[in-house]
N, C-alpha and C. Protein backbone atom coordinates (compact mmCIF):
# COMPACT_ATOMS: atom_id res chain seq x y z
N UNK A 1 103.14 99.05 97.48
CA UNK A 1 104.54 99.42 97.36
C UNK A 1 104.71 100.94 97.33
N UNK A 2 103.86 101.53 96.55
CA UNK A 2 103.84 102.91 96.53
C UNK A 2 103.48 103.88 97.74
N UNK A 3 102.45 103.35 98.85
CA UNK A 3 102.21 103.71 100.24
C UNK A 3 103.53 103.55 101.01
N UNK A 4 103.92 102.19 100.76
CA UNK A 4 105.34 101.97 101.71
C UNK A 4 106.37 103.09 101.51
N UNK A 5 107.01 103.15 100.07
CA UNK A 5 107.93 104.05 99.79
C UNK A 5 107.88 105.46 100.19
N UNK A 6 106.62 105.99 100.46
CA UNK A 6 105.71 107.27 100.36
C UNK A 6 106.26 107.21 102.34
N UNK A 7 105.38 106.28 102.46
CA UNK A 7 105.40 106.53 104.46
C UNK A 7 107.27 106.47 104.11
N UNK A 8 108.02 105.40 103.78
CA UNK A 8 109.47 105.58 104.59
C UNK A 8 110.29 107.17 104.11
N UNK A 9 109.76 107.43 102.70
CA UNK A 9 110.49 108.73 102.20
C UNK A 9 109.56 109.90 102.56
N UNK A 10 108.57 109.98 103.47
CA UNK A 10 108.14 111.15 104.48
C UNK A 10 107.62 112.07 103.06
N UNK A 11 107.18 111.43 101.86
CA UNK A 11 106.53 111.95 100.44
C UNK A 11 104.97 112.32 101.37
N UNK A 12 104.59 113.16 100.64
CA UNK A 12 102.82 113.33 100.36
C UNK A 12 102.57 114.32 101.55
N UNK A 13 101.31 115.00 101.04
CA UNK A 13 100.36 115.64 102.29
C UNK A 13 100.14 115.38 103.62
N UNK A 14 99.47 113.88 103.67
CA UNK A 14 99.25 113.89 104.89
C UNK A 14 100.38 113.30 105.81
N UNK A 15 101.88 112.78 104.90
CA UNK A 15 103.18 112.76 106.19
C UNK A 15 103.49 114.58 106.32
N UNK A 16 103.24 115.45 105.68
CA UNK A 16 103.67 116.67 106.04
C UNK A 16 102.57 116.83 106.90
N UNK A 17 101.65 117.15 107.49
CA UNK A 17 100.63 117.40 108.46
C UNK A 17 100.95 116.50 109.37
N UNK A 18 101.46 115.79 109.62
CA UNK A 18 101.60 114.68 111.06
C UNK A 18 100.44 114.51 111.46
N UNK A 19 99.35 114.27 110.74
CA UNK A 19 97.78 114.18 111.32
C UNK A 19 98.13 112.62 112.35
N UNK A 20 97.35 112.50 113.35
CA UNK A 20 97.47 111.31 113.98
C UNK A 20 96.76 110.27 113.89
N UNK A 21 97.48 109.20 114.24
CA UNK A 21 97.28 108.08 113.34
C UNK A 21 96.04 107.23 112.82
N UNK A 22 94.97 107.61 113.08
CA UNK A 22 93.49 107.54 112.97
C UNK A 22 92.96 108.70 111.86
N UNK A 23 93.72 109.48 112.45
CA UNK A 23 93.03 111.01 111.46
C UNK A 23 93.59 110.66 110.13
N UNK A 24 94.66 110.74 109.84
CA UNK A 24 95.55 109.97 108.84
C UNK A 24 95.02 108.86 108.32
N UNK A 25 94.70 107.79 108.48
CA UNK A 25 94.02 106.52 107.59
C UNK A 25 92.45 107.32 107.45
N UNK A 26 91.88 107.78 108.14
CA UNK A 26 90.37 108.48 107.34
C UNK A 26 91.15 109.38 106.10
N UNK A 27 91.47 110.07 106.57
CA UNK A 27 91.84 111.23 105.49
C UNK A 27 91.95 110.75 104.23
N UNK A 28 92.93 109.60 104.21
CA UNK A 28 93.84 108.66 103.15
C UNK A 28 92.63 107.70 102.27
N UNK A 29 91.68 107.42 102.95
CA UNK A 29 90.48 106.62 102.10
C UNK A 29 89.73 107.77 101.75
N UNK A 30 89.33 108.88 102.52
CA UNK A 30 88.44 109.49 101.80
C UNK A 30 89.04 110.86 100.23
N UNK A 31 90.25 110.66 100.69
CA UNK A 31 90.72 111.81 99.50
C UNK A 31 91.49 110.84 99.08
N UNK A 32 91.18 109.29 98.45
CA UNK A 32 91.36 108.60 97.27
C UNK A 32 90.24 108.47 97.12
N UNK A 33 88.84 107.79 97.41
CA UNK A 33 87.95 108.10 96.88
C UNK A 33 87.70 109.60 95.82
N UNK A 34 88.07 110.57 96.68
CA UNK A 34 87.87 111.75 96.01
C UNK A 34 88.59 111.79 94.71
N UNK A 35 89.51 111.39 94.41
CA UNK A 35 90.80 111.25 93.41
C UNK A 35 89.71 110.29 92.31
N UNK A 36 89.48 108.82 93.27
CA UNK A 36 88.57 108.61 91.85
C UNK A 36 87.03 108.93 91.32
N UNK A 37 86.67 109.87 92.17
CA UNK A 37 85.52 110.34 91.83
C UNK A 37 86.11 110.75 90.57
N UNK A 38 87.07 112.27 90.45
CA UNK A 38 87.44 113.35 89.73
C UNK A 38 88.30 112.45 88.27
N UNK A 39 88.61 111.02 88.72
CA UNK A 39 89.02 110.12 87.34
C UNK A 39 88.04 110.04 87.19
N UNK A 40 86.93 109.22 87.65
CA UNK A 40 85.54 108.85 86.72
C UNK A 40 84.94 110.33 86.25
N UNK A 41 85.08 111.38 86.22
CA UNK A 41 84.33 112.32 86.00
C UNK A 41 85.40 112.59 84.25
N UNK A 42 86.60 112.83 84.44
CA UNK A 42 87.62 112.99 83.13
C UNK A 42 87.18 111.96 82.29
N UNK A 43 86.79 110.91 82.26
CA UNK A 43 86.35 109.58 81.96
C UNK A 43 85.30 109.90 81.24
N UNK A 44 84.33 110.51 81.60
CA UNK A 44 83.53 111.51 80.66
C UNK A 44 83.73 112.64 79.89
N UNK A 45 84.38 113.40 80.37
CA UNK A 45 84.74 114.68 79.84
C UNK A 45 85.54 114.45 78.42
N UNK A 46 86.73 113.66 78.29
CA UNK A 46 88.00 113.52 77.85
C UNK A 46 87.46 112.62 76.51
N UNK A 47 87.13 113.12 75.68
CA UNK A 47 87.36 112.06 74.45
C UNK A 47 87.84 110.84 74.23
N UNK A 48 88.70 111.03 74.58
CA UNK A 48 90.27 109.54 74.31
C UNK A 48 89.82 108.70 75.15
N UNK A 49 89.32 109.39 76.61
CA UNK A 49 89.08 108.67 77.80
C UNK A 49 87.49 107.60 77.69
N UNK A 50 86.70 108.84 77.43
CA UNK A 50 85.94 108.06 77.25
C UNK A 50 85.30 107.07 76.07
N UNK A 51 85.92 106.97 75.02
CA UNK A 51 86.13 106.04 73.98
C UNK A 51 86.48 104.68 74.96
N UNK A 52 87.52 104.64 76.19
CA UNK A 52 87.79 103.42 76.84
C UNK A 52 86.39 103.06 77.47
N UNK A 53 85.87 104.13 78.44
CA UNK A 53 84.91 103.88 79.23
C UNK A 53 84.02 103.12 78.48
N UNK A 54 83.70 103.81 77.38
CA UNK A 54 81.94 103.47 77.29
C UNK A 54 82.11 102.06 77.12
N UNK A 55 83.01 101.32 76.73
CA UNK A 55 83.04 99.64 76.92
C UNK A 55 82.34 99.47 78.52
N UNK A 56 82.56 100.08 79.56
CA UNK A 56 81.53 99.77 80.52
C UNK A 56 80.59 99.99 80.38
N UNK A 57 80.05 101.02 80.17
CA UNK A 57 78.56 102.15 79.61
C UNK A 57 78.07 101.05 78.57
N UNK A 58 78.46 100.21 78.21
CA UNK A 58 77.76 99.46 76.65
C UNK A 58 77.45 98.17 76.96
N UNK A 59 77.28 97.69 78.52
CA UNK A 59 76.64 96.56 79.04
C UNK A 59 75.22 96.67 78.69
N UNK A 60 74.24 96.04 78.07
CA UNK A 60 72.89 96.12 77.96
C UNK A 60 72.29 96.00 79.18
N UNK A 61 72.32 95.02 80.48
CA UNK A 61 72.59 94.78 82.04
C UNK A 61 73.25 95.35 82.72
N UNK A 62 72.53 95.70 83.56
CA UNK A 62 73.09 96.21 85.06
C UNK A 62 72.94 95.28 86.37
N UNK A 63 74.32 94.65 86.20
CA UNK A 63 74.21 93.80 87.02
C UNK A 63 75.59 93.52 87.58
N UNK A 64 76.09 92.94 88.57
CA UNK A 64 76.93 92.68 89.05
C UNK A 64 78.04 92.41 88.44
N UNK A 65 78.01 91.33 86.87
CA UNK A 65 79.10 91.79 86.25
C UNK A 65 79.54 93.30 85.45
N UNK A 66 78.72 94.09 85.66
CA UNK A 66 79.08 95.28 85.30
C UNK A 66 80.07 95.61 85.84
N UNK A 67 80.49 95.50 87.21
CA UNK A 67 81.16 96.37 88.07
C UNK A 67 82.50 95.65 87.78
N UNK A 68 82.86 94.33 86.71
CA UNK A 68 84.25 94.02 86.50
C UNK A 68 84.22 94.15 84.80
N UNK A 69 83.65 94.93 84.19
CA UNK A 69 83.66 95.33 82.84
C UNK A 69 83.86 96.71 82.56
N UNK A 70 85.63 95.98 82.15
CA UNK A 70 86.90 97.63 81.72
C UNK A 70 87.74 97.30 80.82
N UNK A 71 87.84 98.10 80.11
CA UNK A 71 88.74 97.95 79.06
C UNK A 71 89.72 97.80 79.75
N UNK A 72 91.17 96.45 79.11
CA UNK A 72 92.19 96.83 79.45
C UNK A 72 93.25 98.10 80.24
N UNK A 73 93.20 99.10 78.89
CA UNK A 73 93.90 100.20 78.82
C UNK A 73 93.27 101.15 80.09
N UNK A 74 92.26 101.03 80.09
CA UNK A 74 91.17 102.11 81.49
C UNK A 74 91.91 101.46 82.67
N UNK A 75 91.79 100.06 82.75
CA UNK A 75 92.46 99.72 83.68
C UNK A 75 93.68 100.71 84.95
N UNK A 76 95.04 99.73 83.49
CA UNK A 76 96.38 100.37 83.43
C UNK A 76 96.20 101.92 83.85
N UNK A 77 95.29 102.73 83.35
CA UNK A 77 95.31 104.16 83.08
C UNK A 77 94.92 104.42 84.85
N UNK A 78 93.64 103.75 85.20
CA UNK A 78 93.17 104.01 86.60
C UNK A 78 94.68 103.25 87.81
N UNK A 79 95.04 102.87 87.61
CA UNK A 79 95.99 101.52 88.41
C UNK A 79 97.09 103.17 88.40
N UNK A 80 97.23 103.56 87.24
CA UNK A 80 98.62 104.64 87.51
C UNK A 80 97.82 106.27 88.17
N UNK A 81 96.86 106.29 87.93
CA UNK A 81 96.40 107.78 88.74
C UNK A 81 96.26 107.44 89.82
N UNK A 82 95.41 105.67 90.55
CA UNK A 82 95.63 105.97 91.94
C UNK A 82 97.03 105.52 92.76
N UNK A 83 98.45 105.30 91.51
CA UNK A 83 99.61 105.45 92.14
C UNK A 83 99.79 106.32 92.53
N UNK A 84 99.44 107.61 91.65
CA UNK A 84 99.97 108.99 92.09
C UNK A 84 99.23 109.84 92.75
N UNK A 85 97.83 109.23 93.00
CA UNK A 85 97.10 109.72 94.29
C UNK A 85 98.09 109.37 95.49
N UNK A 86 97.95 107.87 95.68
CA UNK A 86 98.86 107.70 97.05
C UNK A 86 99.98 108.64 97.41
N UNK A 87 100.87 108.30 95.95
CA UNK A 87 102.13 108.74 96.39
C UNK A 87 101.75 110.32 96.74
N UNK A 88 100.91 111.13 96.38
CA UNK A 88 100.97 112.89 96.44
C UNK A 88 100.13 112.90 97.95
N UNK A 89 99.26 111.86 98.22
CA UNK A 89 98.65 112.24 99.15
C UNK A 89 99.72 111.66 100.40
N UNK A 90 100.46 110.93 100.40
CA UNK A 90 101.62 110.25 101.90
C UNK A 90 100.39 108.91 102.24
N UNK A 91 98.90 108.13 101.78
CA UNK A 91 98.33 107.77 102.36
C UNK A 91 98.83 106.68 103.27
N UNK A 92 98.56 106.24 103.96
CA UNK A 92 99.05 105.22 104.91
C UNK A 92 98.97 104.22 104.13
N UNK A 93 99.41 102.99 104.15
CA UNK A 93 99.35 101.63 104.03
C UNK A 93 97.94 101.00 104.14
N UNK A 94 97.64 101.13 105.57
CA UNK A 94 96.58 100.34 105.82
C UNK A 94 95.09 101.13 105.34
N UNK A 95 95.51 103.16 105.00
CA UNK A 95 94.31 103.60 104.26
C UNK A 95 94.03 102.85 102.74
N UNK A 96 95.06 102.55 102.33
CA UNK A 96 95.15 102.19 100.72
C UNK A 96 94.88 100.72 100.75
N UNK A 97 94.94 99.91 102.07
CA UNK A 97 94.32 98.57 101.75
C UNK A 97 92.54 98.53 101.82
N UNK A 98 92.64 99.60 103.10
CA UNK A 98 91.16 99.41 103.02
C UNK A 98 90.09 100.13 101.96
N UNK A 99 90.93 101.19 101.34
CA UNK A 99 90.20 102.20 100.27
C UNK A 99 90.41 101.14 99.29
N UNK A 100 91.23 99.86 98.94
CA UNK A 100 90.92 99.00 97.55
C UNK A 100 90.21 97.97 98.09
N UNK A 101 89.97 97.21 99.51
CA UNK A 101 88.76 96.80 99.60
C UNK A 101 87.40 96.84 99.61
N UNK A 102 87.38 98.01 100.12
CA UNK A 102 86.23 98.90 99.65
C UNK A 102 85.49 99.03 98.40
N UNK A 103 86.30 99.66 97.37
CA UNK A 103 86.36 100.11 96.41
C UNK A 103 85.92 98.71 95.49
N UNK A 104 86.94 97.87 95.72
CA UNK A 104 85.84 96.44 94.78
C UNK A 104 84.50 95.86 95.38
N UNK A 105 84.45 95.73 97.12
CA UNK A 105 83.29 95.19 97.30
C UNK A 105 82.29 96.18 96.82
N UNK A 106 82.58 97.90 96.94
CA UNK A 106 80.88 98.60 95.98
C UNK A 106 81.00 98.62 94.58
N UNK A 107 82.23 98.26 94.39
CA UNK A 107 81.83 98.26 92.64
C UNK A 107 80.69 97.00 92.79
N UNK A 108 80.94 95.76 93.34
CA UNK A 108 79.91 94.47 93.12
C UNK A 108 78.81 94.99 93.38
N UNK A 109 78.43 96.12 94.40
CA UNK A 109 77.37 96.25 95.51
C UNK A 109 76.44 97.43 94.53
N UNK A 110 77.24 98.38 94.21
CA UNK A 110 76.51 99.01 93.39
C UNK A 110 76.20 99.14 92.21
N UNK A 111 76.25 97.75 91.62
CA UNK A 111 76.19 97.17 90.12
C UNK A 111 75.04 96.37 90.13
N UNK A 112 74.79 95.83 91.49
CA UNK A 112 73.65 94.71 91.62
C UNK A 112 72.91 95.08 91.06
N UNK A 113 71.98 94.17 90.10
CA UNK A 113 70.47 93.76 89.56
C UNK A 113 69.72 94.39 90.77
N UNK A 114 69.67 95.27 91.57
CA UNK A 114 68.39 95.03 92.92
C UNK A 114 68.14 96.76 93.76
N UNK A 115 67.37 96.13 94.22
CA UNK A 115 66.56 97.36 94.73
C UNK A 115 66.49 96.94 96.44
N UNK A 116 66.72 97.96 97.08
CA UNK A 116 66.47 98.31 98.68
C UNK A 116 65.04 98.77 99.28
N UNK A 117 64.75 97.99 100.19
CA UNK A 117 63.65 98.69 100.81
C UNK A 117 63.57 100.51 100.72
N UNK A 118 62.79 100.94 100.02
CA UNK A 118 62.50 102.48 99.96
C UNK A 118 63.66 103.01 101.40
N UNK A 119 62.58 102.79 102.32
CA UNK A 119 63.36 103.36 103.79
C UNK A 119 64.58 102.73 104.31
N UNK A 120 65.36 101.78 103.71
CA UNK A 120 66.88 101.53 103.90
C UNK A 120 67.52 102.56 102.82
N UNK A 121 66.84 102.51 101.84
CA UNK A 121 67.46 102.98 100.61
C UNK A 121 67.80 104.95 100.92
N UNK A 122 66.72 105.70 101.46
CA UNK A 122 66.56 106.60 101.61
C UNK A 122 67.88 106.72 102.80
N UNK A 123 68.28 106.38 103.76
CA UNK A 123 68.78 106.44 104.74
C UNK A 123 70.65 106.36 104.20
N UNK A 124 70.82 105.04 103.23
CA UNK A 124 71.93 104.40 103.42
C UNK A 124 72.84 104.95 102.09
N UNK A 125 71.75 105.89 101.56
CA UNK A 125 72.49 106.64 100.08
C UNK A 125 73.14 108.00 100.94
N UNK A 126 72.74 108.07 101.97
CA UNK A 126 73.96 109.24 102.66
C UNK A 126 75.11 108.65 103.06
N UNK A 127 75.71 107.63 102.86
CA UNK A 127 76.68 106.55 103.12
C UNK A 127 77.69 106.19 102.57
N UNK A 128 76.40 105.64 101.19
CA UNK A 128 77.29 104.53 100.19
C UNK A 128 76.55 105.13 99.09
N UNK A 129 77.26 104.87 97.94
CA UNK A 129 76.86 104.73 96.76
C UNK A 129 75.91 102.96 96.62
N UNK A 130 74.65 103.61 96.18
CA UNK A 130 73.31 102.18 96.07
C UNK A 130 73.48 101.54 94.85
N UNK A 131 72.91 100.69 94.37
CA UNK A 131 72.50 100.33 93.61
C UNK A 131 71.48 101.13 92.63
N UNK A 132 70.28 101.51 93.41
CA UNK A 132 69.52 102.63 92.49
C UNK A 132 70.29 104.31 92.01
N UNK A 133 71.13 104.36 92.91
CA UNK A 133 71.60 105.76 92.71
C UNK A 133 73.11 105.52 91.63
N UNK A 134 73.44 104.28 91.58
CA UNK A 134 74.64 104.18 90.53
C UNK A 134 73.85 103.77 89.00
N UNK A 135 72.30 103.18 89.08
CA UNK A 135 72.09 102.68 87.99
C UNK A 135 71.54 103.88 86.83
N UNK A 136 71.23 105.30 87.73
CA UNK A 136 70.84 106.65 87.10
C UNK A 136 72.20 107.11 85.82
N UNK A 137 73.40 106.30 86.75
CA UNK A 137 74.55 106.87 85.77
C UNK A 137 74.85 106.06 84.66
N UNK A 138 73.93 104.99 84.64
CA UNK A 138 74.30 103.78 83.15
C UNK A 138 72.95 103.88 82.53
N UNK A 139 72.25 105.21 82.99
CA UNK A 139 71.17 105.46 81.80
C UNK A 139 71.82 105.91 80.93
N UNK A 140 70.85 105.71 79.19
CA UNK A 140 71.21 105.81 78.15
C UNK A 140 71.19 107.52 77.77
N UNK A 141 70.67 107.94 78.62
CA UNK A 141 70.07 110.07 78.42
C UNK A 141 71.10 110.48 78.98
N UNK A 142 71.93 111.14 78.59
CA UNK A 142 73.39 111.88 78.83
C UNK A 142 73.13 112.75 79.93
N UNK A 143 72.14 113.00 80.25
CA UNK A 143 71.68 114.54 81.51
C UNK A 143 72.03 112.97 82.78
N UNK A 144 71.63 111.96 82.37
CA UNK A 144 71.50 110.72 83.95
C UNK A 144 72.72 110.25 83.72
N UNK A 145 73.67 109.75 82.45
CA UNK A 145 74.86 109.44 82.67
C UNK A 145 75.99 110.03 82.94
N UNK A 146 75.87 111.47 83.30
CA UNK A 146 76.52 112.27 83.52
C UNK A 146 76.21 112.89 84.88
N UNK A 147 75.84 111.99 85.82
CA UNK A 147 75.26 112.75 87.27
C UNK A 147 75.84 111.07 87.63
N UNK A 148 76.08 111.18 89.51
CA UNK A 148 75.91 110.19 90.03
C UNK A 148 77.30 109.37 89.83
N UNK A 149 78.96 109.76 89.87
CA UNK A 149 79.86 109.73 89.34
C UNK A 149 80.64 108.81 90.26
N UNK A 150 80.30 109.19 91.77
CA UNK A 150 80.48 108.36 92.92
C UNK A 150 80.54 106.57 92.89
N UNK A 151 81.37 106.25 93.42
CA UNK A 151 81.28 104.63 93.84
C UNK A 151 81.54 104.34 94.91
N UNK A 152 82.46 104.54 96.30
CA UNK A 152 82.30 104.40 97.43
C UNK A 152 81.21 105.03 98.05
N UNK A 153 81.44 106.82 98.05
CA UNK A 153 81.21 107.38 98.79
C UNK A 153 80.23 108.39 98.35
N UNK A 154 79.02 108.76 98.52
CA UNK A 154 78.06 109.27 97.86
C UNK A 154 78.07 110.91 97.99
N UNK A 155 79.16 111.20 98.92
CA UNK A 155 79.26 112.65 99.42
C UNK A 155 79.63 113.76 98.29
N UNK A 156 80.80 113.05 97.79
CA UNK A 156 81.46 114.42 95.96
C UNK A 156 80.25 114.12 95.13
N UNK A 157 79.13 113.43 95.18
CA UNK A 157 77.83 114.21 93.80
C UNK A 157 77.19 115.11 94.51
N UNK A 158 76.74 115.33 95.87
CA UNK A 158 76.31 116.25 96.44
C UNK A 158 76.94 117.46 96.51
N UNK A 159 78.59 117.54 97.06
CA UNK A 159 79.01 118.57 96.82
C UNK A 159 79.31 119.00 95.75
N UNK A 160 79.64 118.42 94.69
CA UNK A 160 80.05 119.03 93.55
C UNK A 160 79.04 119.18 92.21
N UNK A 161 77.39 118.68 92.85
CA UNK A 161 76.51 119.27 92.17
C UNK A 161 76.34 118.13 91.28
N UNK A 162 76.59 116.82 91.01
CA UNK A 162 76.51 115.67 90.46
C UNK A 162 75.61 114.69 90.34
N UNK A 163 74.78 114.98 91.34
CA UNK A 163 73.90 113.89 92.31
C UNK A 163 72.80 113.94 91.72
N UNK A 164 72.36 113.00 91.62
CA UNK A 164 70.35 112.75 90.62
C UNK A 164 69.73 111.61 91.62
N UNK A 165 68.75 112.11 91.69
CA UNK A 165 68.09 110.76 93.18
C UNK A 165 67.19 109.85 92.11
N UNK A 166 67.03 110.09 90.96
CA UNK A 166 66.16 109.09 90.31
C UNK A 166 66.46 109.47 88.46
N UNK A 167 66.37 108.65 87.73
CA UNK A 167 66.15 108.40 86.63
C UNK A 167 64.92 109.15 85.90
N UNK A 168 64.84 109.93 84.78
CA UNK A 168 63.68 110.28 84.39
C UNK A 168 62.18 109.95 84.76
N UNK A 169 62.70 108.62 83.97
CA UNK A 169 61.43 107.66 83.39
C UNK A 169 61.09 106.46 84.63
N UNK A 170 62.05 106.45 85.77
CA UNK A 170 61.71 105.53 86.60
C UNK A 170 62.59 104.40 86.25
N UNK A 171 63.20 103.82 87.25
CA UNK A 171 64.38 102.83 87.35
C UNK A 171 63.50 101.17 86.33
N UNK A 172 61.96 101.30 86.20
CA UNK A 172 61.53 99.89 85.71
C UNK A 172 61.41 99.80 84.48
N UNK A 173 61.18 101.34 83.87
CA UNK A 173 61.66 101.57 82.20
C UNK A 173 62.63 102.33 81.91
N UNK A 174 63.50 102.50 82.29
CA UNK A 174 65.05 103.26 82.02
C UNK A 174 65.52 102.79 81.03
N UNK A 175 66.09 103.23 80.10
CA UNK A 175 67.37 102.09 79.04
C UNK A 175 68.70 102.60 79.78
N UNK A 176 69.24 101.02 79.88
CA UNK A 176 70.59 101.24 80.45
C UNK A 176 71.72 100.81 79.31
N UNK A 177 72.60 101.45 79.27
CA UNK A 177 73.88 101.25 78.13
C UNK A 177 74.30 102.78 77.28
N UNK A 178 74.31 102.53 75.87
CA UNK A 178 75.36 103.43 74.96
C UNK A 178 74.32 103.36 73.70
N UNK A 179 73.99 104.51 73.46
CA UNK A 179 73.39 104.77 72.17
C UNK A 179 73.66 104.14 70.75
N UNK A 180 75.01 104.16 71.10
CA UNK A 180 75.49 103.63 69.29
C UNK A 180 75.86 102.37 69.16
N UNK A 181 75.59 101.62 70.61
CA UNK A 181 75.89 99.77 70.78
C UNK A 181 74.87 99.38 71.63
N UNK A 182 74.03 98.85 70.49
CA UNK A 182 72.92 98.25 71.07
C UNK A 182 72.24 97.07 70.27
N UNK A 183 73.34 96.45 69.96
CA UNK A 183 73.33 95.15 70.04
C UNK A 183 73.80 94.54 70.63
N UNK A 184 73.41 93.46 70.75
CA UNK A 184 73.82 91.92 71.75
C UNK A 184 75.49 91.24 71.32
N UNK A 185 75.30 91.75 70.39
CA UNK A 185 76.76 91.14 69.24
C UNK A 185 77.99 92.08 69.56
N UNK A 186 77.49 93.42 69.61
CA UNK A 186 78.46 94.47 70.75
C UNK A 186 79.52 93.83 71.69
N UNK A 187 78.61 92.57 72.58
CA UNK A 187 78.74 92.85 73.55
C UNK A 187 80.21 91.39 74.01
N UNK A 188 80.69 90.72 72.60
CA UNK A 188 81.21 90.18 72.29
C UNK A 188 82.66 90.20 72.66
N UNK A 189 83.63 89.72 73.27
CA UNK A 189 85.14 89.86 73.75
C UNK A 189 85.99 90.71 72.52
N UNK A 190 86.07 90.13 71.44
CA UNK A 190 86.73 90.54 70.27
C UNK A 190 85.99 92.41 70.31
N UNK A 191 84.87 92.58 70.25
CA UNK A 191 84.22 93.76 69.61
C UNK A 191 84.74 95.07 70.84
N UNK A 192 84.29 94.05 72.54
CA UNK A 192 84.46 95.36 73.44
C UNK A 192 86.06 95.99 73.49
N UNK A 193 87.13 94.74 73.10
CA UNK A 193 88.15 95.28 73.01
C UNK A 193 88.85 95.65 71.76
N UNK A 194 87.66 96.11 70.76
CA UNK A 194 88.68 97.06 69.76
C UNK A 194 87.23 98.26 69.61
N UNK A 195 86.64 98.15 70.66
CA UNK A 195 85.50 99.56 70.75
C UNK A 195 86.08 100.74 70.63
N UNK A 196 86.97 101.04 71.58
CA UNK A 196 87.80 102.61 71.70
C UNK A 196 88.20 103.12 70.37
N UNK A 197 88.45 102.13 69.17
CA UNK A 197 89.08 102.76 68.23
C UNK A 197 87.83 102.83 67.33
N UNK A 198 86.57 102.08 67.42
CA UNK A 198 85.43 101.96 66.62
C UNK A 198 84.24 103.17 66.40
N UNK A 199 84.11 103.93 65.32
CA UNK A 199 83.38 105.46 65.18
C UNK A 199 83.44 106.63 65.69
N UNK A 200 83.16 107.15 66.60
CA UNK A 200 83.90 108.16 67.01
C UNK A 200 82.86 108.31 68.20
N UNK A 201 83.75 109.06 68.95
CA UNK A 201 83.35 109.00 70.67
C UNK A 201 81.93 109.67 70.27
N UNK A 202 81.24 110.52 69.54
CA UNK A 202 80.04 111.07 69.78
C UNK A 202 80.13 112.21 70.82
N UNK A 203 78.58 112.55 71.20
CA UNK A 203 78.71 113.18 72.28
C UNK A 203 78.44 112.99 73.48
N UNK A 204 79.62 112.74 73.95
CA UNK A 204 80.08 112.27 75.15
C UNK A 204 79.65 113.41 76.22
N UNK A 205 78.81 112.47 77.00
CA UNK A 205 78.16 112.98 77.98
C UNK A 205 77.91 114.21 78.92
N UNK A 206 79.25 114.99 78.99
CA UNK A 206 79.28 115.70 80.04
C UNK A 206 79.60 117.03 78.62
N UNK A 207 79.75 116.58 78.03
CA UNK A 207 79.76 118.08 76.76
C UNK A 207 78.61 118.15 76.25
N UNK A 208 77.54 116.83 75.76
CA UNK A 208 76.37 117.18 75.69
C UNK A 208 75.24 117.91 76.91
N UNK A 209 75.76 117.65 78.25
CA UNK A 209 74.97 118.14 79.11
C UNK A 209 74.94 119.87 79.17
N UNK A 210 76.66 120.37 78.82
CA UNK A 210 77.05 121.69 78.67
C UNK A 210 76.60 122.44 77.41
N UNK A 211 76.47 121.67 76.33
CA UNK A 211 76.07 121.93 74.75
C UNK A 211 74.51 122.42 74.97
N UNK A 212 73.68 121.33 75.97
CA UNK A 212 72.11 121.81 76.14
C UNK A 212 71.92 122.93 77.35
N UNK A 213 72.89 123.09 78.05
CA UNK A 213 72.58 123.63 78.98
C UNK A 213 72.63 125.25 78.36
């Protein structure tokens, strides 16, 4: 609804550029991706914010249901920034259908339990966000959960200096999750949704990386 209104009221960036009509739907998937790179990155940064997140961060598994484990409120919160991505960017219609199909089939894809042939893997992380290269960011060591921020598109950790090609300790002994929930009982419906308000955010990732640096 928000693409529609945007294309008929000639709103956003790319209806002011008249880019043509191909150039325009790339543009429109790749600078919403970019939009939620720079949410998942505040998501860390932001206290408040990430009190929601780490209910994802606090899966003991990395596995496919990871990639549909969100707090409510993160939700709502992501659902209204990429309204106002669309609407600021003019994206097309059909960029914003295919940037949210996208966008759920790699959340599944790069949540998977699994590993790629070395030499697919090496090749197809200039692409997509992998499986091995998203599971560096649900390590428990704040230097790996704070790299690797990407979910479509693997290009903003490279440019913006984000990017980790491996895990310390090696992807077969990594701990994946949240320091201060690490129990199984955590991981409970009642508990993940009153987490945000439960002890205090700690140090949240991307201030501990700046604190050691």
């Amino acid at each position: 609804a928000v693409a529609m209104t945007a294309a008929g009221s000639g709103w956003g960036l790319l209806n002011a550029l008249a880019l043509p009509g191909w150039a325009a739907i790339a543009a429109g998937i790749a600078l919403l991706d970019l939009a939620i790179y720079f949410q998942h990155v505040m998501f860390h940064a932001v206290p408040a914010l990430w009190r929601l997140h780490r209910v994802h961060h606090a899966d003991l598994d990395f596995d496919v249901t990871t990639g549909a484990r969100f707090h409510p409120i993160e939700i709502l919160i992501s659902t209204a920034v990429k309204c106002a991505a669309i609407a600021a960017l003019g994206a097309p219609v059909i960029s914003v259908l295919v940037f949210e199909i996208l966008l759920n089939a790699t959340a599944m894809f790069n949540h998977a339990n699994a590993s790629l042939p070395q030499r697919l893997e090496r090749w197809l992380r200039w692409l997509v966000v992998t499986p091995d290269m998203h599971r560096v960011h649900h390590s428990v060591r704040y230097e790996e959960s704070s790299s690797n921020f990407g979910f479509n598109l693997p290009w903003w950790d490279r440019l913006f200096g984000t990017y980790r090609a491996q895990p310390r300790l090696g992807h077969a002994v990594m701990t994946i999750g949240v320091d201060a929930f690490r129990s199984s009982q955590e991981l409970r419906l009642d508990r993940l949704l009153v987490q945000p308000l439960r002890d205090t955010p700690g140090q949240y990732p991307i201030t501990r990386r700046q604190a050691a640096g």
